[in-house]
PDB file of N, CA and C in Angstrom:
ATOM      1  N   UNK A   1      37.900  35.082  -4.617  1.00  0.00           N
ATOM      2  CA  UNK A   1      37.228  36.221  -5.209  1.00  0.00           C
ATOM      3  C   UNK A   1      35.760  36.227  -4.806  1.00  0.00           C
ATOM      4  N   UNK A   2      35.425  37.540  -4.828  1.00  0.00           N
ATOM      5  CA  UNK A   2      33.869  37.923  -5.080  1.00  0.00           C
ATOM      6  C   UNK A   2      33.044  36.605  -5.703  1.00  0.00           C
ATOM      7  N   UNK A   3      31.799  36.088  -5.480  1.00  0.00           N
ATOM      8  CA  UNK A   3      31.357  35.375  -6.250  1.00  0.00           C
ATOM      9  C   UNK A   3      30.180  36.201  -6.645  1.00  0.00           C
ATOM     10  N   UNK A   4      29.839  36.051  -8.048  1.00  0.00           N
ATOM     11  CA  UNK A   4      28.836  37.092  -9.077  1.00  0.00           C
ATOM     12  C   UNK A   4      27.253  36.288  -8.770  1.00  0.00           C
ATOM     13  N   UNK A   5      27.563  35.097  -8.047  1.00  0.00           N
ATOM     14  CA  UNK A   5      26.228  34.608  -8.194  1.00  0.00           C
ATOM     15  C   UNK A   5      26.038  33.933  -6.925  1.00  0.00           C
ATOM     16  N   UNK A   6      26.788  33.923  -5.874  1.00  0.00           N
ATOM     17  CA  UNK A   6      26.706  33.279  -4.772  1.00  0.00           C
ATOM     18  C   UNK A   6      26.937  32.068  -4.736  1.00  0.00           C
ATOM     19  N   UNK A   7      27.364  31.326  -5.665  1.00  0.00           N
ATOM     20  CA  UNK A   7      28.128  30.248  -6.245  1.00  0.00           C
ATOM     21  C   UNK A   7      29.560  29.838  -5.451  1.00  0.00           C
ATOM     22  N   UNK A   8      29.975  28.855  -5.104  1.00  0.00           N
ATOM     23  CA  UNK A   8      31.365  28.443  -5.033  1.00  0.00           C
ATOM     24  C   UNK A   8      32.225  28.620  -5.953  1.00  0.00           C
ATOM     25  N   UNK A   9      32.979  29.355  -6.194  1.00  0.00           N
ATOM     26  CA  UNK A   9      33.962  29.822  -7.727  1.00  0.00           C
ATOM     27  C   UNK A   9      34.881  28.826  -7.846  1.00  0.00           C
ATOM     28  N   UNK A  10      35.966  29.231  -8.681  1.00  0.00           N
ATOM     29  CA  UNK A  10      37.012  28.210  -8.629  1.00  0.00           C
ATOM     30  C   UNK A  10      38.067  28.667  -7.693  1.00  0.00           C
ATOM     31  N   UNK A  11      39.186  27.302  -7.441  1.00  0.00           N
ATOM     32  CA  UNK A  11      40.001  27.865  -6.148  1.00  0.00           C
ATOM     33  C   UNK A  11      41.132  27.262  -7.340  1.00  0.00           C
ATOM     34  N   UNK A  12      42.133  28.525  -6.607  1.00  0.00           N
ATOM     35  CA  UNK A  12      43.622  28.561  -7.552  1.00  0.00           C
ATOM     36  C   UNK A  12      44.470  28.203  -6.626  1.00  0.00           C
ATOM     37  N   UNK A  13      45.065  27.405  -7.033  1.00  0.00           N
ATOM     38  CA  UNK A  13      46.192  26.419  -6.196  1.00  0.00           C
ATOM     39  C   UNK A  13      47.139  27.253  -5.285  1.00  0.00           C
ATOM     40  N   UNK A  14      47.123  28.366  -5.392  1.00  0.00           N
ATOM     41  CA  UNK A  14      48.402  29.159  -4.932  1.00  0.00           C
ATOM     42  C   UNK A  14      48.600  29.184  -3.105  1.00  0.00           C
ATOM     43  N   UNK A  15      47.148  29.013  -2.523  1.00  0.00           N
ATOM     44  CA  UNK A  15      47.319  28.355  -1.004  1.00  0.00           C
ATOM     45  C   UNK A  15      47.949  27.239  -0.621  1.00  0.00           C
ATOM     46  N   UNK A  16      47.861  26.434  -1.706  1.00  0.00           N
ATOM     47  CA  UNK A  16      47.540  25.121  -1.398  1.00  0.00           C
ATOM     48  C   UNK A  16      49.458  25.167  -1.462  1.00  0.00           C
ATOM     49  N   UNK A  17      49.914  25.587  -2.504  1.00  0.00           N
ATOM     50  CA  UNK A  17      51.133  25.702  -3.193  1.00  0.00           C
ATOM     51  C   UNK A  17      52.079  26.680  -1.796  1.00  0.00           C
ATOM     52  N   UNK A  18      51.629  27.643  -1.314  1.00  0.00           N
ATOM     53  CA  UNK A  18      52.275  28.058  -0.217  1.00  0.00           C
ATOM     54  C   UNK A  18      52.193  27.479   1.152  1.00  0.00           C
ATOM     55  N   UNK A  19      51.150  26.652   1.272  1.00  0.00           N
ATOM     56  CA  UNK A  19      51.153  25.889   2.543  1.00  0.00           C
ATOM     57  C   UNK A  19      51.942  24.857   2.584  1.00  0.00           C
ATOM     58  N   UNK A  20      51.939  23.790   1.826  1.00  0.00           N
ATOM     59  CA  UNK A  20      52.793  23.059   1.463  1.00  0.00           C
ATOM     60  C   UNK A  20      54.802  23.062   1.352  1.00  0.00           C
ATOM     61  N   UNK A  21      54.594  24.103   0.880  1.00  0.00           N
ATOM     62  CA  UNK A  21      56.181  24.272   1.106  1.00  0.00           C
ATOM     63  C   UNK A  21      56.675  25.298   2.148  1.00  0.00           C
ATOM     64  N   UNK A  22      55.442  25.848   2.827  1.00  0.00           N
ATOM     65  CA  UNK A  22      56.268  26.399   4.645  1.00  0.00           C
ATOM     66  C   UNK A  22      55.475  25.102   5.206  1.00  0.00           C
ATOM     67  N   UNK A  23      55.329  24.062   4.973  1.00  0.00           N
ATOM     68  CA  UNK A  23      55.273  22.893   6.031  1.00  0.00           C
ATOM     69  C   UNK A  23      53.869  23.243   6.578  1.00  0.00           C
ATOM     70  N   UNK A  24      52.366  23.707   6.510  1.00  0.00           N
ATOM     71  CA  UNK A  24      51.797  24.268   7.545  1.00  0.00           C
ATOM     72  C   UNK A  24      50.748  23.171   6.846  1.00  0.00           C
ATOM     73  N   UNK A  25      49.215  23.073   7.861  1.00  0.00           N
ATOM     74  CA  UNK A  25      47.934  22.785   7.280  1.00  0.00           C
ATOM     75  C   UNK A  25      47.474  23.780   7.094  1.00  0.00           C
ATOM     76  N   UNK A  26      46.591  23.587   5.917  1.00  0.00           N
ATOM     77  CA  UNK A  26      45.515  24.925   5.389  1.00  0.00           C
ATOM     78  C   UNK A  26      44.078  24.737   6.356  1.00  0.00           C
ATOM     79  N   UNK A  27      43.828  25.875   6.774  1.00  0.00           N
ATOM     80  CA  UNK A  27      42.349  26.188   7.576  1.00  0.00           C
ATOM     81  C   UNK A  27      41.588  26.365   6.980  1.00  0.00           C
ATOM     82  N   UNK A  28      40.335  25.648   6.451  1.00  0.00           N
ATOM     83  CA  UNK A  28      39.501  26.003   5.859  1.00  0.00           C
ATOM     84  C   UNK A  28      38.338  26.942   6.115  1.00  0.00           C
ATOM     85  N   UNK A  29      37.947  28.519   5.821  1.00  0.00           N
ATOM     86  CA  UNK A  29      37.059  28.829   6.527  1.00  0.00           C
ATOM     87  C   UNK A  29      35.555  29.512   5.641  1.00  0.00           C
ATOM     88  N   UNK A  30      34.768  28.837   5.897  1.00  0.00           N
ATOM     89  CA  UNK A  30      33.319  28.863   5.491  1.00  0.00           C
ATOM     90  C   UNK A  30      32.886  30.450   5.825  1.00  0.00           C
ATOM     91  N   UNK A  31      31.886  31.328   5.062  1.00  0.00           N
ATOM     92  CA  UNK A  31      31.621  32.135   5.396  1.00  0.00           C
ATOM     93  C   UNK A  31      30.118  32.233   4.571  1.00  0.00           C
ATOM     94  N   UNK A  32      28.687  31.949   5.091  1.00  0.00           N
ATOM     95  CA  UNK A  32      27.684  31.845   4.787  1.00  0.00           C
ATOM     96  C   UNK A  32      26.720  33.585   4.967  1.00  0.00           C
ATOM     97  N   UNK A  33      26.384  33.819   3.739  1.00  0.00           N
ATOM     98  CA  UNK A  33      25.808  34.822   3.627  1.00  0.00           C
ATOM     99  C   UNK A  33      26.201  36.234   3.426  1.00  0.00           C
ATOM    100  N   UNK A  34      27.790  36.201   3.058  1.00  0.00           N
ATOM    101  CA  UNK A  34      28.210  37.287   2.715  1.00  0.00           C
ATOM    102  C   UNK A  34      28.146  38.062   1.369  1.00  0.00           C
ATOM    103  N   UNK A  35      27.273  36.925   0.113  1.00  0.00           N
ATOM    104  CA  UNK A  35      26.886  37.147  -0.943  1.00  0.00           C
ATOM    105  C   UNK A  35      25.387  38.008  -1.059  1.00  0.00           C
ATOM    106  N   UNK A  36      24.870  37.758  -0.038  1.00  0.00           N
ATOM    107  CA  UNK A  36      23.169  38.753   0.709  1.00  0.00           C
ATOM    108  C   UNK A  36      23.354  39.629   1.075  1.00  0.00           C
ATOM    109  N   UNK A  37      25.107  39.443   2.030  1.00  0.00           N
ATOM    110  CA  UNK A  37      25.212  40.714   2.433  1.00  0.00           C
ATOM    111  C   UNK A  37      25.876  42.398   1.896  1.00  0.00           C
ATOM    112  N   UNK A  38      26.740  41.866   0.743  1.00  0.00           N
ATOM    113  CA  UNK A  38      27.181  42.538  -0.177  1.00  0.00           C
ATOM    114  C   UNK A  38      27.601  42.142  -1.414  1.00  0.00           C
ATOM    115  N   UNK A  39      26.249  42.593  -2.194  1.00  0.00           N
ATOM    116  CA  UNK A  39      26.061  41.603  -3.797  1.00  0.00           C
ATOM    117  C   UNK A  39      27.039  42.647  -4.304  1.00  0.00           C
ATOM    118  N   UNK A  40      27.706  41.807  -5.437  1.00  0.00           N
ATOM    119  CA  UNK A  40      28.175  42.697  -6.319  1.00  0.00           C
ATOM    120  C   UNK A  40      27.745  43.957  -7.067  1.00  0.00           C
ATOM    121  N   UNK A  41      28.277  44.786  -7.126  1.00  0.00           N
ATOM    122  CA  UNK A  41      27.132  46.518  -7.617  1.00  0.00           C
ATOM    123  C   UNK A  41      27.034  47.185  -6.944  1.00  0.00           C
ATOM    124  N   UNK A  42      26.952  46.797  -5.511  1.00  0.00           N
ATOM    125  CA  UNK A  42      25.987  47.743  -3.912  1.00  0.00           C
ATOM    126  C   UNK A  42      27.443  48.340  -3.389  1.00  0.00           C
ATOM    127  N   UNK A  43      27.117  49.427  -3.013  1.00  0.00           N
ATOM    128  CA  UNK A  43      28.354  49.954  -2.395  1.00  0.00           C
ATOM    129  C   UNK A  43      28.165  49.694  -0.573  1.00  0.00           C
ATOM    130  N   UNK A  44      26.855  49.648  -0.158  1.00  0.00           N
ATOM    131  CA  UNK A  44      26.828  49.242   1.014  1.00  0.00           C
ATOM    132  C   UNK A  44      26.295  48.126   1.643  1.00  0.00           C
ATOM    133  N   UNK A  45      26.902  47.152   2.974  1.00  0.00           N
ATOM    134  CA  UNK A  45      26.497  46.077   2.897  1.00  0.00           C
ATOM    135  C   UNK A  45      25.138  46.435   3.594  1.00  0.00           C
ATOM    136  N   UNK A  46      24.688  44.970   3.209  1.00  0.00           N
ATOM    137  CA  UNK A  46      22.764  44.884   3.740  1.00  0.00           C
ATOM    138  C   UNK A  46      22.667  44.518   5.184  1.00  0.00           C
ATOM    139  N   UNK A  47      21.816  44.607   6.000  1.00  0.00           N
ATOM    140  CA  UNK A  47      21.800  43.884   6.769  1.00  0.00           C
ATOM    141  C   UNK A  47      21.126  42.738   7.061  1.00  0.00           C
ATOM    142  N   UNK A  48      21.911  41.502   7.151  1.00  0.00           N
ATOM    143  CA  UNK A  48      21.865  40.292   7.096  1.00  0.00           C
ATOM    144  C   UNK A  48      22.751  39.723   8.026  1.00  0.00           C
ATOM    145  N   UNK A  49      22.030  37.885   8.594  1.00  0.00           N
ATOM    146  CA  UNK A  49      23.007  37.290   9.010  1.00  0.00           C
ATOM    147  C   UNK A  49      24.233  36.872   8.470  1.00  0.00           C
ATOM    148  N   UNK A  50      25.142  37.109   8.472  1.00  0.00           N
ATOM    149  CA  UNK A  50      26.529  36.038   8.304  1.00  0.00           C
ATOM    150  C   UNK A  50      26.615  35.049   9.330  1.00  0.00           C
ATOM    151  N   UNK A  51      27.474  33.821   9.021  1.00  0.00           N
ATOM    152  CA  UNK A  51      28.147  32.669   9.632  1.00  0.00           C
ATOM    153  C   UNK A  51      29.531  32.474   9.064  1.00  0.00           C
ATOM    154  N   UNK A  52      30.339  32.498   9.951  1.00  0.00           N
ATOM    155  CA  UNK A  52      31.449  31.882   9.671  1.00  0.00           C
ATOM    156  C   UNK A  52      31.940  30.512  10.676  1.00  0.00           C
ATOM    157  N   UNK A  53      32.040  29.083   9.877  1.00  0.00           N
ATOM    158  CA  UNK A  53      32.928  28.343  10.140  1.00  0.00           C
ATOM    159  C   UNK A  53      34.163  28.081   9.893  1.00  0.00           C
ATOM    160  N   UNK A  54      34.859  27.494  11.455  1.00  0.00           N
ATOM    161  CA  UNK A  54      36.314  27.260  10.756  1.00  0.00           C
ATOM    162  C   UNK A  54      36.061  26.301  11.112  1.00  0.00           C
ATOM    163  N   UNK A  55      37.003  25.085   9.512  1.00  0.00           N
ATOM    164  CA  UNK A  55      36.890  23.727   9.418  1.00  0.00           C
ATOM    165  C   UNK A  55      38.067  22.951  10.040  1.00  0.00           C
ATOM    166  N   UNK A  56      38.508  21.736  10.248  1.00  0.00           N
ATOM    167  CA  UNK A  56      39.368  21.174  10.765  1.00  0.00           C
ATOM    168  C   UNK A  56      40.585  21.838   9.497  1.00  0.00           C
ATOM    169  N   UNK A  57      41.857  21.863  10.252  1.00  0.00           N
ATOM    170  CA  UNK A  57      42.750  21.692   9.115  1.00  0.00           C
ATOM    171  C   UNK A  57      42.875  20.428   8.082  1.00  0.00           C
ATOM    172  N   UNK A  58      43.664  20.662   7.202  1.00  0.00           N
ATOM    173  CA  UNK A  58      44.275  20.160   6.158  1.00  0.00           C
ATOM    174  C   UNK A  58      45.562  19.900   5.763  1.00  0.00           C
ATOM    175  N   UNK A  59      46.069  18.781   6.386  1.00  0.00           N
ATOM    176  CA  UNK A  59      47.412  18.387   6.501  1.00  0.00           C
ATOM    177  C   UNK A  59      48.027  18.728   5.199  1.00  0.00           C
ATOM    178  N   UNK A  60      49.092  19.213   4.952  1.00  0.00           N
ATOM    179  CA  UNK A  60      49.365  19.341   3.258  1.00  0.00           C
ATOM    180  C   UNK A  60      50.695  17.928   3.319  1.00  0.00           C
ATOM    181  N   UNK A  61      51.167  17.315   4.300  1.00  0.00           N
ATOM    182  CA  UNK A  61      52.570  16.488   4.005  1.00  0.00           C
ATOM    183  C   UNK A  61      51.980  15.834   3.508  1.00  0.00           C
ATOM    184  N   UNK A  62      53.032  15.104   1.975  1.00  0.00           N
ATOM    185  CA  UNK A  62      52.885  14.138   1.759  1.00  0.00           C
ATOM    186  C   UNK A  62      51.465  14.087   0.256  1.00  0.00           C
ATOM    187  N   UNK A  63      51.010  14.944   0.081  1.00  0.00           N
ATOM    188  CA  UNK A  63      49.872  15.499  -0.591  1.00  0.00           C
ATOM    189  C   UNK A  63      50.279  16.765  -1.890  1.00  0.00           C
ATOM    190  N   UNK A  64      50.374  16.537  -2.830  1.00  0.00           N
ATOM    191  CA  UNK A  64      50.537  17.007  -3.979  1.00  0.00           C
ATOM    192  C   UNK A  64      49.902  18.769  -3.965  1.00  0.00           C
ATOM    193  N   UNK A  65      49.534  19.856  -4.524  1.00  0.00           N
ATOM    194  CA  UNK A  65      49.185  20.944  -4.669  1.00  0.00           C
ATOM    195  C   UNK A  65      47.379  20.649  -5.401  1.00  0.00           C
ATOM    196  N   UNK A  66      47.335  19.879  -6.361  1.00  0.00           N
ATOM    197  CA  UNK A  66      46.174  19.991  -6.226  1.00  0.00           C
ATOM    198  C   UNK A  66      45.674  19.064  -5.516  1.00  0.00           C
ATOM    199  N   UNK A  67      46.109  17.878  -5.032  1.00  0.00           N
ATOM    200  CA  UNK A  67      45.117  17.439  -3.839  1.00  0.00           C
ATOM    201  C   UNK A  67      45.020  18.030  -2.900  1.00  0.00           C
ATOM    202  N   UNK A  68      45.657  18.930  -2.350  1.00  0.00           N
ATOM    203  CA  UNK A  68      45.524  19.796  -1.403  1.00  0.00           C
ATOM    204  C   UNK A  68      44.405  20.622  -1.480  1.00  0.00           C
ATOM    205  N   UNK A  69      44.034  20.988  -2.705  1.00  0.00           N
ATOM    206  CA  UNK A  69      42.944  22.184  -2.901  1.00  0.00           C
ATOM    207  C   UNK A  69      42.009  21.418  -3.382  1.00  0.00           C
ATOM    208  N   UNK A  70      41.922  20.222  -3.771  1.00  0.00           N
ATOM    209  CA  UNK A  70      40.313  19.686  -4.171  1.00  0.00           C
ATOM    210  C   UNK A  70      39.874  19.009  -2.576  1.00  0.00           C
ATOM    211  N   UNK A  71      40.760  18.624  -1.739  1.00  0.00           N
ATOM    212  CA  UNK A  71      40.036  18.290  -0.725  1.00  0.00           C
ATOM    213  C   UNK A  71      39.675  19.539   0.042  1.00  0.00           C
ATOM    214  N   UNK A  72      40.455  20.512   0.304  1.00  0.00           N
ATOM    215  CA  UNK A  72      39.793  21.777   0.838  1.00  0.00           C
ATOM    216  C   UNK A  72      38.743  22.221   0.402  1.00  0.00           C
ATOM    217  N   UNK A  73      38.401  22.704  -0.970  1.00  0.00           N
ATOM    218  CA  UNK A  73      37.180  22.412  -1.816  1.00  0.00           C
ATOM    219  C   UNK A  73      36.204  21.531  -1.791  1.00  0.00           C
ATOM    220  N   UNK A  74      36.525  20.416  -1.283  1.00  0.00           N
ATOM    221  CA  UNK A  74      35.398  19.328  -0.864  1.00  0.00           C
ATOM    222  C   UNK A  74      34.818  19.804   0.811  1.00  0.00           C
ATOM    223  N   UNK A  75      35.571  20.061   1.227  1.00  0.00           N
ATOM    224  CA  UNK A  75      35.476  20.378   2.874  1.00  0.00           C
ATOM    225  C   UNK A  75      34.825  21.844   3.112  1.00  0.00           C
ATOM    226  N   UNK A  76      34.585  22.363   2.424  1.00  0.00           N
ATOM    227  CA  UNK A  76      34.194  23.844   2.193  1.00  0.00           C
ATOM    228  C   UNK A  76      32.677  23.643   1.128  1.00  0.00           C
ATOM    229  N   UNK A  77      32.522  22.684  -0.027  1.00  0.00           N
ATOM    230  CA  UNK A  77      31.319  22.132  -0.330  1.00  0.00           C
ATOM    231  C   UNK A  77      30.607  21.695   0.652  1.00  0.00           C
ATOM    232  N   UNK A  78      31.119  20.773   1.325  1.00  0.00           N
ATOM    233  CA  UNK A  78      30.385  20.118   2.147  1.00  0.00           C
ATOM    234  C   UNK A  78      29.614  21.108   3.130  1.00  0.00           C
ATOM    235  N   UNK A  79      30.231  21.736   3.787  1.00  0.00           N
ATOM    236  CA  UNK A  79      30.104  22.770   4.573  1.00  0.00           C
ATOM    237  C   UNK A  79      29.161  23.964   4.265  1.00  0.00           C
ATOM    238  N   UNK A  80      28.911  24.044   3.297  1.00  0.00           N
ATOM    239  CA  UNK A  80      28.005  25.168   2.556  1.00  0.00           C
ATOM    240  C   UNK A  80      26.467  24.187   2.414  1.00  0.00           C
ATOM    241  N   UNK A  81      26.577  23.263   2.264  1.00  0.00           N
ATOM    242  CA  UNK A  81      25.516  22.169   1.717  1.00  0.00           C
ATOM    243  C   UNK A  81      24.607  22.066   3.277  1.00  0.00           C
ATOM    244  N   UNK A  82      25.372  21.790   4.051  1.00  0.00           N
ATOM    245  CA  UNK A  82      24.874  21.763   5.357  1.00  0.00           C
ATOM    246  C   UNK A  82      24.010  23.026   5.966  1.00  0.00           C
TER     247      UNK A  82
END
């Protein structure tokens, strides 16, 4: 979702939960500055830089539903911090 404050929100297992049982890794992908570029309220975006990274995958075998999504969540923290 939208974040109201440019904040990392919470992540709902339901990727983590569909990757896992079609066998796939989850892609993690970073997207820096799209909260500058269209705040919540504005009907049009600003102009600003965006960045998008894509992170290594995320093996799901063998890895439960929420470990799946707190390490993606860690890998996507990390990534924003940088």
């Amino acid at each position: 979702a939208r974040s109201r404050t440019g904040d990392l929100g919470v992540f709902k297992k339901s990727f983590a939960i569909l990757a896992k049982e079609c066998g796939i890794p989850v892609v993690p992908v970073v997207i820096k500055g799209a909260y500058k570029a269209l705040p919540i309220g504005s009907k049009f975006p600003k102009k600003t830089d965006i960045e998008i990274e894509i992170l290594k995958p995320v093996e799901t075998s063998g890895k439960n539903y929420d470990t799946i999504t707190s390490e993606v969540r860690r890998k996507i923290e990390k990534a924003l911090e940088e």
